[in-house]
Structure formats: structure tokens, C-alpha cells
Protein backbone atom coordinates (compact mmCIF):
# COMPACT_ATOMS: atom_id res chain seq x y z
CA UNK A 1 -130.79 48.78 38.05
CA UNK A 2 -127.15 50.10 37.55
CA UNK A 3 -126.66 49.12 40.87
CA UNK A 4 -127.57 45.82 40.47
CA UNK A 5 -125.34 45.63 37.68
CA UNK A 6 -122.51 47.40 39.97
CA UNK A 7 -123.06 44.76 42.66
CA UNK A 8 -122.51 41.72 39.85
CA UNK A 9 -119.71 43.03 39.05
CA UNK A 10 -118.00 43.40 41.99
CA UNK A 11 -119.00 39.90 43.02
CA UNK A 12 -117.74 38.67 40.02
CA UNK A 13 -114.34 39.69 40.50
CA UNK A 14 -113.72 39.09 44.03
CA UNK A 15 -114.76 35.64 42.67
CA UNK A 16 -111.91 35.80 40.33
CA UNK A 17 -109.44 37.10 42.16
CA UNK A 18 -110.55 34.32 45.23
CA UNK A 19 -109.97 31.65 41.97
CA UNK A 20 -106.46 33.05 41.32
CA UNK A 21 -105.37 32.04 45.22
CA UNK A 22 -106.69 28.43 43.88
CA UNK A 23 -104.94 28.16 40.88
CA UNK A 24 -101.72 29.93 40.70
CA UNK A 25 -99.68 30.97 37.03
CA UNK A 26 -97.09 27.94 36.10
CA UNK A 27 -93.50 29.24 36.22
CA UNK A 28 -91.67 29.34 32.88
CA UNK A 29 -88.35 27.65 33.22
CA UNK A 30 -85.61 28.40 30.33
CA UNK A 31 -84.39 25.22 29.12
CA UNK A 32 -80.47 25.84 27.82
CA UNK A 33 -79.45 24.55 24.48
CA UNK A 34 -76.87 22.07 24.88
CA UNK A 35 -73.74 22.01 22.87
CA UNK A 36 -73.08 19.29 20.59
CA UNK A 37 -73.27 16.23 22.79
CA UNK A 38 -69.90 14.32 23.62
CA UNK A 39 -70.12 10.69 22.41
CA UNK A 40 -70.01 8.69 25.28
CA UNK A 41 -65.91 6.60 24.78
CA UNK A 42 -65.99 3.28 23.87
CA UNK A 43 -64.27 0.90 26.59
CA UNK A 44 -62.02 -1.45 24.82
CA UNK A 45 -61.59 -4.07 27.65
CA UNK A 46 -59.10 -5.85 25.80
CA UNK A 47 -56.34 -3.11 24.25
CA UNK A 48 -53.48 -4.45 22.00
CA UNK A 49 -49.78 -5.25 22.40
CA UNK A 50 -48.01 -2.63 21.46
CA UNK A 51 -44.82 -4.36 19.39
CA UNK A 52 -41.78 -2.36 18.62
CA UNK A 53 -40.86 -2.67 14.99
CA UNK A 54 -37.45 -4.13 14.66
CA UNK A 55 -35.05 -2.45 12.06
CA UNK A 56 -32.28 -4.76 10.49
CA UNK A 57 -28.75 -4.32 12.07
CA UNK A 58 -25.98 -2.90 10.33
CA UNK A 59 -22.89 -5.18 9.56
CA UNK A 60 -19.65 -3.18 9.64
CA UNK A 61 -16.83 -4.99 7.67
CA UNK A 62 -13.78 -4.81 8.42
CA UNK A 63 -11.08 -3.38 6.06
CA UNK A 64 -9.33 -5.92 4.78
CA UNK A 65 -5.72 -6.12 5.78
CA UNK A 66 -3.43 -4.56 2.54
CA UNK A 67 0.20 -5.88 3.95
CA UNK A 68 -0.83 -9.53 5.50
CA UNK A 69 1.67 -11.73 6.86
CA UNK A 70 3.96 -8.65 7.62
CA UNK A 71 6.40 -10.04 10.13
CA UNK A 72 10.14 -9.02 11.59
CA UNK A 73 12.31 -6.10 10.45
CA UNK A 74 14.88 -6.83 8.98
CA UNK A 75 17.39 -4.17 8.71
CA UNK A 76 16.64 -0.46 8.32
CA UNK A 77 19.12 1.86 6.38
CA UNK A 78 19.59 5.30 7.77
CA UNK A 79 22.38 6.30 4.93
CA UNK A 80 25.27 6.53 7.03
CA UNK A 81 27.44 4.08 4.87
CA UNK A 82 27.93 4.89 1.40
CA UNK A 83 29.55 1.36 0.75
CA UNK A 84 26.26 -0.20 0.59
CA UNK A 85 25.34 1.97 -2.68
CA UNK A 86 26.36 2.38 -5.70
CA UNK A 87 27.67 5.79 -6.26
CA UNK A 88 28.61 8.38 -8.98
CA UNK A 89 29.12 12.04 -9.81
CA UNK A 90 29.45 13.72 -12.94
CA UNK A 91 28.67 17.38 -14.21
CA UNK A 92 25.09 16.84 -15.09
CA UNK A 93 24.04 13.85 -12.86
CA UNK A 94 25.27 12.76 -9.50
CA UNK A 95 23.89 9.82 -6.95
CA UNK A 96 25.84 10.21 -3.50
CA UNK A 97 25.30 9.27 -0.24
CA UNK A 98 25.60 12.21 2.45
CA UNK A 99 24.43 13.50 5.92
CA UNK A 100 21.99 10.26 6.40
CA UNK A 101 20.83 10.85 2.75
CA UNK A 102 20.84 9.11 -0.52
CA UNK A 103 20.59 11.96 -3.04
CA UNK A 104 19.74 11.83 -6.61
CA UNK A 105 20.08 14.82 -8.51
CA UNK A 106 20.03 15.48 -12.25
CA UNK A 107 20.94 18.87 -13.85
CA UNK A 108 21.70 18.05 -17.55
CA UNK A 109 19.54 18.54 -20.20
CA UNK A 110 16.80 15.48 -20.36
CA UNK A 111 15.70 12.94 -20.44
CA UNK A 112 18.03 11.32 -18.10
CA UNK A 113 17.52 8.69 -15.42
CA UNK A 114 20.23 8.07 -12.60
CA UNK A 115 19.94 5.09 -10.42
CA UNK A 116 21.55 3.94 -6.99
CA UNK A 117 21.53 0.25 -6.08
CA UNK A 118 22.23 -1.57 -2.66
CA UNK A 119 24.17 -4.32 -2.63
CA UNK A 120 22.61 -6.44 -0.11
CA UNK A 121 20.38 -8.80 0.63
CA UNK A 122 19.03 -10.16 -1.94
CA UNK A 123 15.50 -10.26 -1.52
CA UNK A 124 12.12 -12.26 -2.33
CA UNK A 125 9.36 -11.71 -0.41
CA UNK A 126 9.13 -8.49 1.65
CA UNK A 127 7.95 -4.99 2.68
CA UNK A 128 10.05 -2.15 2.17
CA UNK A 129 9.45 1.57 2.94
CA UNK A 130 11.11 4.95 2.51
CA UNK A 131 10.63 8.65 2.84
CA UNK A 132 11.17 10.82 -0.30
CA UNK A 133 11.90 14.67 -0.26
CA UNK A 134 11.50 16.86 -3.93
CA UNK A 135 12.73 19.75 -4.00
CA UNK A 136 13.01 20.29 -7.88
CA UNK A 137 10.51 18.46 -9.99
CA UNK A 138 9.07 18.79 -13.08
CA UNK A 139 5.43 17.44 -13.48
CA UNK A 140 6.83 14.93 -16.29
CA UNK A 141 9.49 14.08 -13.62
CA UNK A 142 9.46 10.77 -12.21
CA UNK A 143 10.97 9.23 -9.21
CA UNK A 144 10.44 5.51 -7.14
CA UNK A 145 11.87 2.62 -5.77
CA UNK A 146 13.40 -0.58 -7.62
CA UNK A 147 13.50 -3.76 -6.60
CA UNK A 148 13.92 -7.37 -7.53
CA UNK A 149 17.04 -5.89 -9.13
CA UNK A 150 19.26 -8.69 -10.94
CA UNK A 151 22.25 -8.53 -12.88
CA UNK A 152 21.40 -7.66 -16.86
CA UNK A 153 19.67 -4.97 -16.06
CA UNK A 154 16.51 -6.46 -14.69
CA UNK A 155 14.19 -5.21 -12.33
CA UNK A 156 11.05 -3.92 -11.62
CA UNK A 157 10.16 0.14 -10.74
CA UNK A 158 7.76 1.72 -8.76
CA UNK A 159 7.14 5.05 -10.25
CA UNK A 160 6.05 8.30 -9.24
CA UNK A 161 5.23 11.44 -11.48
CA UNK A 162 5.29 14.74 -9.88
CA UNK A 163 2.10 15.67 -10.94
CA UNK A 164 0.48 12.86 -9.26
CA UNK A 165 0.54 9.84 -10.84
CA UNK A 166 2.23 6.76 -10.26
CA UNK A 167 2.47 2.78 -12.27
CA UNK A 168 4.31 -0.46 -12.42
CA UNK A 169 7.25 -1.23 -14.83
CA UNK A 170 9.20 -3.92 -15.31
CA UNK A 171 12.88 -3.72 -17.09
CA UNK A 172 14.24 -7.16 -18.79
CA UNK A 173 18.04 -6.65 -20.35
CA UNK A 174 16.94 -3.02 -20.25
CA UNK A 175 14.01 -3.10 -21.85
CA UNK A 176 11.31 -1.50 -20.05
CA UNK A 177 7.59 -1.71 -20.43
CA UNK A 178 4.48 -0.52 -17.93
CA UNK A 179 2.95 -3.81 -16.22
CA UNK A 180 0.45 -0.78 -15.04
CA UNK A 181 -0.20 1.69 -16.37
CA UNK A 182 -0.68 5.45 -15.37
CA UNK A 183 -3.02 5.44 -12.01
CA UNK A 184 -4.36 8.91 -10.47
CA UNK A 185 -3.39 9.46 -6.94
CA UNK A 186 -4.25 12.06 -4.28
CA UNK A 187 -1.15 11.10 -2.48
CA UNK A 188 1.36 11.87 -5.03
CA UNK A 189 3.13 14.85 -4.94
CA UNK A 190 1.76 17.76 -7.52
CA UNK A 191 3.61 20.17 -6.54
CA UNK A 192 7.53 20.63 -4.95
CA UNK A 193 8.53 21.03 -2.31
CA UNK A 194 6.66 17.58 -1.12
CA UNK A 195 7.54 14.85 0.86
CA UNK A 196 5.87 11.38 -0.02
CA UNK A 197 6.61 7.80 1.49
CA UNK A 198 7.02 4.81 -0.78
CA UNK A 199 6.05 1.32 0.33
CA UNK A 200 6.10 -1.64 -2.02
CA UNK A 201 4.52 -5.63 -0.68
CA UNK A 202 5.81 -8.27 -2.39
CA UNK A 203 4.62 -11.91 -1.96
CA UNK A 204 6.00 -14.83 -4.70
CA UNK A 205 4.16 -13.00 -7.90
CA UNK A 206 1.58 -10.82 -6.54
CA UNK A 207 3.41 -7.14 -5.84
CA UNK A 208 1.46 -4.01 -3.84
CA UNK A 209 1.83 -0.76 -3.55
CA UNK A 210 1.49 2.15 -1.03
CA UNK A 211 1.79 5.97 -1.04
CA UNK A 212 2.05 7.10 2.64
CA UNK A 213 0.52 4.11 4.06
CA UNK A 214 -2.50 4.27 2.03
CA UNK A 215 -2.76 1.54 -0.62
CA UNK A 216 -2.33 1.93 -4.26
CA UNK A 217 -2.62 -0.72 -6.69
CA UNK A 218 -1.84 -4.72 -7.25
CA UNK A 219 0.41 -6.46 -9.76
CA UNK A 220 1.06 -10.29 -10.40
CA UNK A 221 4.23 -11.20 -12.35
CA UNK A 222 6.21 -13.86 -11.55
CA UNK A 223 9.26 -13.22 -14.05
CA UNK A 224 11.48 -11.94 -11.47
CA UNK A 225 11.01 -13.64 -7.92
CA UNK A 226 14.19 -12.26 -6.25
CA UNK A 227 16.49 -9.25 -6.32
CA UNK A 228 17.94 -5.81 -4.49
CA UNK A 229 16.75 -2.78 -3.85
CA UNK A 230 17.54 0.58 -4.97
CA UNK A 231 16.21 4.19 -6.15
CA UNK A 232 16.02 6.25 -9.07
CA UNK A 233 15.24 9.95 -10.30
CA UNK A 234 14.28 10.65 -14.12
CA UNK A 235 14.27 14.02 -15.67
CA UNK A 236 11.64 14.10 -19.39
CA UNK A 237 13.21 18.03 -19.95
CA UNK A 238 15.63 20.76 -19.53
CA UNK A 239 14.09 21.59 -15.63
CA UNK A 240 16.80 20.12 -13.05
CA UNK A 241 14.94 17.45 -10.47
CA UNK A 242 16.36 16.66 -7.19
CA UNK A 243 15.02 13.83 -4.49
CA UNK A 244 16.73 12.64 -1.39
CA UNK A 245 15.94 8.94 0.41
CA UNK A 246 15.93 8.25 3.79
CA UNK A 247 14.78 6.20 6.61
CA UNK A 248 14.80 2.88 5.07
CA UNK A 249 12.98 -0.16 6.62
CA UNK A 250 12.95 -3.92 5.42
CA UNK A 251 10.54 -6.46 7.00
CA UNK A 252 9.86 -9.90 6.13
CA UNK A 253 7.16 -10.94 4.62
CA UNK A 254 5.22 -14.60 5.56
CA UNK A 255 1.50 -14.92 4.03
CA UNK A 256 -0.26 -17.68 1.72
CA UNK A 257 -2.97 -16.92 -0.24
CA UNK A 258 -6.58 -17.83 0.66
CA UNK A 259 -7.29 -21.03 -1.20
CA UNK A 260 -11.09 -21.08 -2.62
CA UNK A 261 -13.22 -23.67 -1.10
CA UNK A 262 -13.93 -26.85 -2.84
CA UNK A 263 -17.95 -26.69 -4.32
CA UNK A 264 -19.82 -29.51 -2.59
CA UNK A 265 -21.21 -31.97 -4.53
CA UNK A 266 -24.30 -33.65 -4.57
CA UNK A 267 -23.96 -37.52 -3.54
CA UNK A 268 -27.24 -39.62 -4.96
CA UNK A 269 -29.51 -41.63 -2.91
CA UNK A 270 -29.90 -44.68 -3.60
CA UNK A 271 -33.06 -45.92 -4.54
CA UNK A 272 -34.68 -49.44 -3.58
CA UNK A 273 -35.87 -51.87 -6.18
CA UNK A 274 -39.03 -53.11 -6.22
């Protein structure tokens, strides 16, 4: 009996083992996880223009011309005859002409103005520049050019205040008023010693001014149209002020004013009648 039972059993599992030779274990592949998957691109068959964007172009103006119609020297006046000025010397004032100078000097208790005139050409429209030295000046001091000088004592004065300021007067039979005012200027002198250039424009009524080269200010007046030139010095105080001219240069001066333009006007149609 048991070894019946042996003998099943060992017939059972060489028929097992013969069945495993038929039908072999599958083989368990790994399958990977796969990142987050790519889109797949887009083709765009028909990609657009690319069009620069165009920036507005900057307009530089020009700077408009200060001295127009600025045409041939005339004469220049390097101070080397004292005929052509009027001269004077006394204990606390004295205008003389010396070593290719005009020097103005005042020493006397103020206020006190001296004044030196030339006594030719007469002159209407023109450009005149000079170069001015300080070397004593008070900050109420004032020094400048005149011109359009005529007998009566008229005239008109550019002035200059040492502590850098400068204006317009005009002097009828010696009476003088400010046609401008006090103006603020970086290029007038604040201090001494200083050196400063003036420059004065004149066309018919209309008068301009300059501190070295640069422009100043514009006047219209058309009460004195012709005249000389000349320089003057003014001491307000007790403080002494001295100033010395040189290098003189006249040009002539040929411009006309822009005339405005006429506003069109609008001409009717006519209509037809029915």
C-alpha cells in the first residue's frame, strides 16, 4: 500500500516537472515611469513679420542768431591817441588816456560818476565791443558803455554793477531813468579783480546787449537814433573804484526785421442758381 502511494507520487511529479518544460514562467519586465511628457511644438507654417517700431526723430533748432546783419569793421580803438577822448584830472576823479588804456578812476568820497566821450563818428546802427578790467569796485559800483551820445546831455548807458547785475538807462538833458531795470547775470563781475567784455547791438530802435559774448537782454526806444560812444565809472560810497577800457571794435550793422506773414483769407465759391 505505501508503496503504491510512493509510486503515485513520484509519477505525479515527474509529470509536473515534464509540464514545466511545456509551459515556461512569463518574464516580468519593469515598465519605467515616464517624466512629465513634453507637448509635442506646434508648427506655425506661417510666422509673422517682425516690424521695428519707429520712434519719432528729434528736431534740433538752431540758436537763433543774437547780432544779425553784423557786417564790416569799422574802426577799432586801441587807446593810443588821447585826442579822440575827452579827458580830465582832478584830486578825486581823473579820466586819462595812457599805455593803450582809457582809465577811469574815482577816489573822492561818493557818489560820483566820471565819463569819457569819443568824438567820432557819429553813429546809428552798429556793434560795438570792449574789454573792461576792475581793479577796485564796490558791489554798489557801477561801470558800462554809452552810446547814442548827443549834445544836452543825452544818451543812453549800459550798466554794470559789481556785484553782478547789469540794466538799460537812458539820460534826456540829464535826466536819467532805467528803460530796464536791474537783470541778474552770471557774467558780471562779483568780485575784483575781474575782467568782463561789453558788447551793445543796436538796430533803428531795438538795442541788445552782451556780457562776454553771451547775450543779455533787449530794449526798443527810438528817442535817440544816433550818437557817440564813450565810457563811464560811478562810485555809490566812500570805497575808491577803478576800471580801464581797451581793445575797442566798431562794426556796422545791416539787418531788417522779419515782417509777419499776411493771414490768408478765405475767398467764397460761388454758388450756381437754380
Amino acid at each position: 500500500m505505501k508503496l503504491t502511494i510512493i509510486c503515485r507520487g513520484m509519477l505525479l511529479l515527474v509529470f509536473l516537472t515534464a509540464c514545466s518544460g511545456l509551459f515556461p514562467a512569463p518574464t516580468l519586465t519593469a515598465t519605467p515611469v515616464s517624466a512629465t511628457e513634453t507637448p509635442t511644438p506646434t508648427i506655425l507654417w506661417f510666422p509673422p513679420t517682425y516690424t521695428p517700431t519707429i520712434f519719432p526723430t528729434e528736431t534740433i533748432l538752431s540758436t537763433p542768431e543774437q547780432r544779425p546783419g553784423l557786417g564790416e569793421l569799422l574802426f577799432t580803438d586801441s587807446f593810443d591817441n588821447p585826442d579822440l577822448w575827452s579827458t580830465s584830472v582832478a584830486s578825486w576823479a581823473s579820466a586819462t588816456v595812457t599805455r593803450n588804456l582809457l582809465i577811469l578812476s574815482i577816489s573822492g568820497p561818493g557818489p560820483i560818476s566820471i565819463a569819457s566821450l569819443r568824438s567820432q563818428p557819429t553813429l546809428g546802427d552798429f556793434y560795438a565791443d570792449a574789454t573792461v578790467t576792475l581793479f577796485l569796485c564796490d558791489p554798489t559800483d557801477q561801470f558800462g558803455m554809452i552810446f547814442h551820445a548827443a549834445p544836452g546831455d543825452n544818451h543812453y548807458r549800459f550798466v554794470v554793477r559789481c556785484d553782478g547785475q547789469a540794466r538799460l538807462e537812458r539820460s534826456l538833458s540829464g535826466s536819467r531813468s532805467p528803460l530796464l531795470d536791474w537783470q541778474p547775470s552770471g557774467d558780471a563781475p562779483s568780485a575784483v579783480p575781474a575782467e568782463v567784455k561789453l558788447g551793445v547791438w543796436a538796430d533803428g530802435s531795438e538795442m541788445r546787449f552782451f556780457l562776454n559774448d553771451n547775450y543779455q537782454f533787449t530794449a526798443h526806444d527810438p528817442l535817440l537814433p544816433t550818437g557817440t560812444l564813450g565810457f563811464f565809472a560811478y562810485a555809490s560810497g566812500a570805497t575808491p573804484i577803478t576800471a580801464s577800457f581797451s581793445d575797442l571794435s566798431v562794426y556796422s550793422v545791416s539787418y531788417v526785421s522779419p515782417t509777419p506773414s499776411l493771414t490768408p483769407s478765405m475767398t467764397p465759391i460761388p454758388m450756381r442758381t437754380p
